[in-house]
C-alpha atoms as a PDB file:
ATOM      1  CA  UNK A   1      62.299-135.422  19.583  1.00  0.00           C
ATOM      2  CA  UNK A   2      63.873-137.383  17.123  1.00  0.00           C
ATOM      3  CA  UNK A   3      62.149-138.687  13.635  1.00  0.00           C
ATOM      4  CA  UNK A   4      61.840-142.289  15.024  1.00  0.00           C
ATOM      5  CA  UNK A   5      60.023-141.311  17.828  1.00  0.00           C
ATOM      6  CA  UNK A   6      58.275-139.039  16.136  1.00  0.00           C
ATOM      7  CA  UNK A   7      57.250-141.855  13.730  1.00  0.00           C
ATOM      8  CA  UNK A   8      56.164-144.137  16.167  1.00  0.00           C
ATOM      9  CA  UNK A   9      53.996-141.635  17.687  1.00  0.00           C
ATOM     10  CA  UNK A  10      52.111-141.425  14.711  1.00  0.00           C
ATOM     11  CA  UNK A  11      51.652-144.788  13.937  1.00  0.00           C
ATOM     12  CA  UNK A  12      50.833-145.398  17.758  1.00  0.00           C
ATOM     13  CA  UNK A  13      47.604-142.844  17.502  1.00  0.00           C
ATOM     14  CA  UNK A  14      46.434-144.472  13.805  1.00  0.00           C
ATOM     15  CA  UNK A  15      46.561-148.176  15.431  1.00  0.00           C
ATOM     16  CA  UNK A  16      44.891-146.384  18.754  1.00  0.00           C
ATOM     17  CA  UNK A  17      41.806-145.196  16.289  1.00  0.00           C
ATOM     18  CA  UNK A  18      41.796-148.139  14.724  1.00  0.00           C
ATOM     19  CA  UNK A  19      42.042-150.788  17.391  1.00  0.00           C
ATOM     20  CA  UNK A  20      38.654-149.042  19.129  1.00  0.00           C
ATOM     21  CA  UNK A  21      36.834-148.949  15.573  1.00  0.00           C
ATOM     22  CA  UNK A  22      37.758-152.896  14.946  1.00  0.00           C
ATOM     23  CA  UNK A  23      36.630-153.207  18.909  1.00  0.00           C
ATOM     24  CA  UNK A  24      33.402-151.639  18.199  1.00  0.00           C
ATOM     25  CA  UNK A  25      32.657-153.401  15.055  1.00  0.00           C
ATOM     26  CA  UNK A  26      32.791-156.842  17.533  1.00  0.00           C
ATOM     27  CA  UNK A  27      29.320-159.096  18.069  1.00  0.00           C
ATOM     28  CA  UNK A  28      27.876-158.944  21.318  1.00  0.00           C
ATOM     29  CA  UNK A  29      24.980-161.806  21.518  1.00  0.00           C
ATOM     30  CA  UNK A  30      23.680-162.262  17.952  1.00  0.00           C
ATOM     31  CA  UNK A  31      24.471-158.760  16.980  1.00  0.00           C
ATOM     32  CA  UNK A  32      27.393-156.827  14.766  1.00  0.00           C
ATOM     33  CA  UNK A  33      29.729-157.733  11.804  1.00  0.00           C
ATOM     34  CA  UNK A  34      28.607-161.569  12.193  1.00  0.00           C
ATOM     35  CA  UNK A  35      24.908-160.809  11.820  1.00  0.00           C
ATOM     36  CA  UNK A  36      25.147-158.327   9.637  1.00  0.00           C
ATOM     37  CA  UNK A  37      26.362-160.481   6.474  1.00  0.00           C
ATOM     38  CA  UNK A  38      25.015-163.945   7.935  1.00  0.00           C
ATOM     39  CA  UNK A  39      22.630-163.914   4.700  1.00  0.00           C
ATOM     40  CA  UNK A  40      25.533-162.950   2.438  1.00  0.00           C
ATOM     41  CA  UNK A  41      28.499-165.049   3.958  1.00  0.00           C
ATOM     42  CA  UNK A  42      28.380-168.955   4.783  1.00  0.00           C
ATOM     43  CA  UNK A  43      28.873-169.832   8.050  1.00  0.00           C
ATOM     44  CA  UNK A  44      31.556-172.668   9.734  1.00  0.00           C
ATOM     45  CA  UNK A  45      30.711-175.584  11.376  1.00  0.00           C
ATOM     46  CA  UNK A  46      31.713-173.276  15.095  1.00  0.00           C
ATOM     47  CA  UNK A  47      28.747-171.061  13.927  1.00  0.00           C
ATOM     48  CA  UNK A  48      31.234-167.845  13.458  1.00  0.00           C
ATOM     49  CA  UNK A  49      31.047-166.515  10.361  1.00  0.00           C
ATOM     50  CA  UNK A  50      34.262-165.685   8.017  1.00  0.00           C
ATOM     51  CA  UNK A  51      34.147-162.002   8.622  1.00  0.00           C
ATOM     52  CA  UNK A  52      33.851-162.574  12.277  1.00  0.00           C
ATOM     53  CA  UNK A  53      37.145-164.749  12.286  1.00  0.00           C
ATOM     54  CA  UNK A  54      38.778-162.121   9.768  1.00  0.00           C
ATOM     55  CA  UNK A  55      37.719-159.314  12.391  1.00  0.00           C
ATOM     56  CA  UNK A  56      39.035-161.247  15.281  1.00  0.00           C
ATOM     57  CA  UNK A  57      42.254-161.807  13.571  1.00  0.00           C
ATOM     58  CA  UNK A  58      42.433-157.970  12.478  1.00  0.00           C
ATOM     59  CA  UNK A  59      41.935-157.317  16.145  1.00  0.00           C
ATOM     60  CA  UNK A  60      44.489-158.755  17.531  1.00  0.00           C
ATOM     61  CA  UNK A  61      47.173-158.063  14.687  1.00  0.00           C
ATOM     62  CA  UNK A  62      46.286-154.157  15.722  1.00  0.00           C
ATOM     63  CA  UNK A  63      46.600-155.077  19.633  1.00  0.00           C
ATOM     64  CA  UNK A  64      50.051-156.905  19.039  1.00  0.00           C
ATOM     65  CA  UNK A  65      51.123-153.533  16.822  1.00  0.00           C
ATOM     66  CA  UNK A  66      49.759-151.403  19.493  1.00  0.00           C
ATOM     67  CA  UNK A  67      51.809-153.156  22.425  1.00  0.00           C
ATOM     68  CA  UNK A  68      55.053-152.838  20.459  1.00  0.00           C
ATOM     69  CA  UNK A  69      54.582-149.247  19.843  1.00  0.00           C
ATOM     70  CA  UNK A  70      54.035-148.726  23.906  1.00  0.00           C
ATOM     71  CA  UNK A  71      56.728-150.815  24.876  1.00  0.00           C
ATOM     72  CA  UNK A  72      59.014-148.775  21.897  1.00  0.00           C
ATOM     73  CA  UNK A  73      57.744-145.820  22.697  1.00  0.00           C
ATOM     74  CA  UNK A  74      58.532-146.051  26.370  1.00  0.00           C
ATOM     75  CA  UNK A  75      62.423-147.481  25.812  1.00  0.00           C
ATOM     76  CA  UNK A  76      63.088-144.284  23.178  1.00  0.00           C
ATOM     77  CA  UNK A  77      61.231-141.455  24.770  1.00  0.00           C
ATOM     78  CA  UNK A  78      63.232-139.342  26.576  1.00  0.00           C
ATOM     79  CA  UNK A  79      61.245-135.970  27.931  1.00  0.00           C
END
């Protein structure tokens, strides 16, 4: 294996971890990050709070790294 792939394997597995801890941290119905600092953090007019939006775009930053890892990953692998 060379370094790159090597690399990318690494930072495949960290945005893996990380993409099912930002998942988990996600409201259901009334419940998680949102509800959690509604006292502390003002709310928009939509009713999401700022750390909800900040977690949904966290989310799908890590989903967007995690697809171009595959998709490298598969092109430069070579068993």
């Amino acid at each position: 294996m060379n370094g790159l792939v090597v690399l990318l394997l690494v930072v495949h597995v960290i945005v893996a971890i990380a993409l099912i801890i930002f998942v988990l941290l996600h409201s259901g119905k009334g419940t998680g990050m949102s509800s959690m600092f509604s006292g502390v953090m003002p709310t928009t007019s939509v009713g999401t709070s700022i750390v909800e939006k900040n977690l949904n775009k966290i989310t799908i930053g890590l989903a967007i790294v995690f697809a171009v890892t595959l998709l490298a990953l598969m092109v430069l692998y070579t068993p």
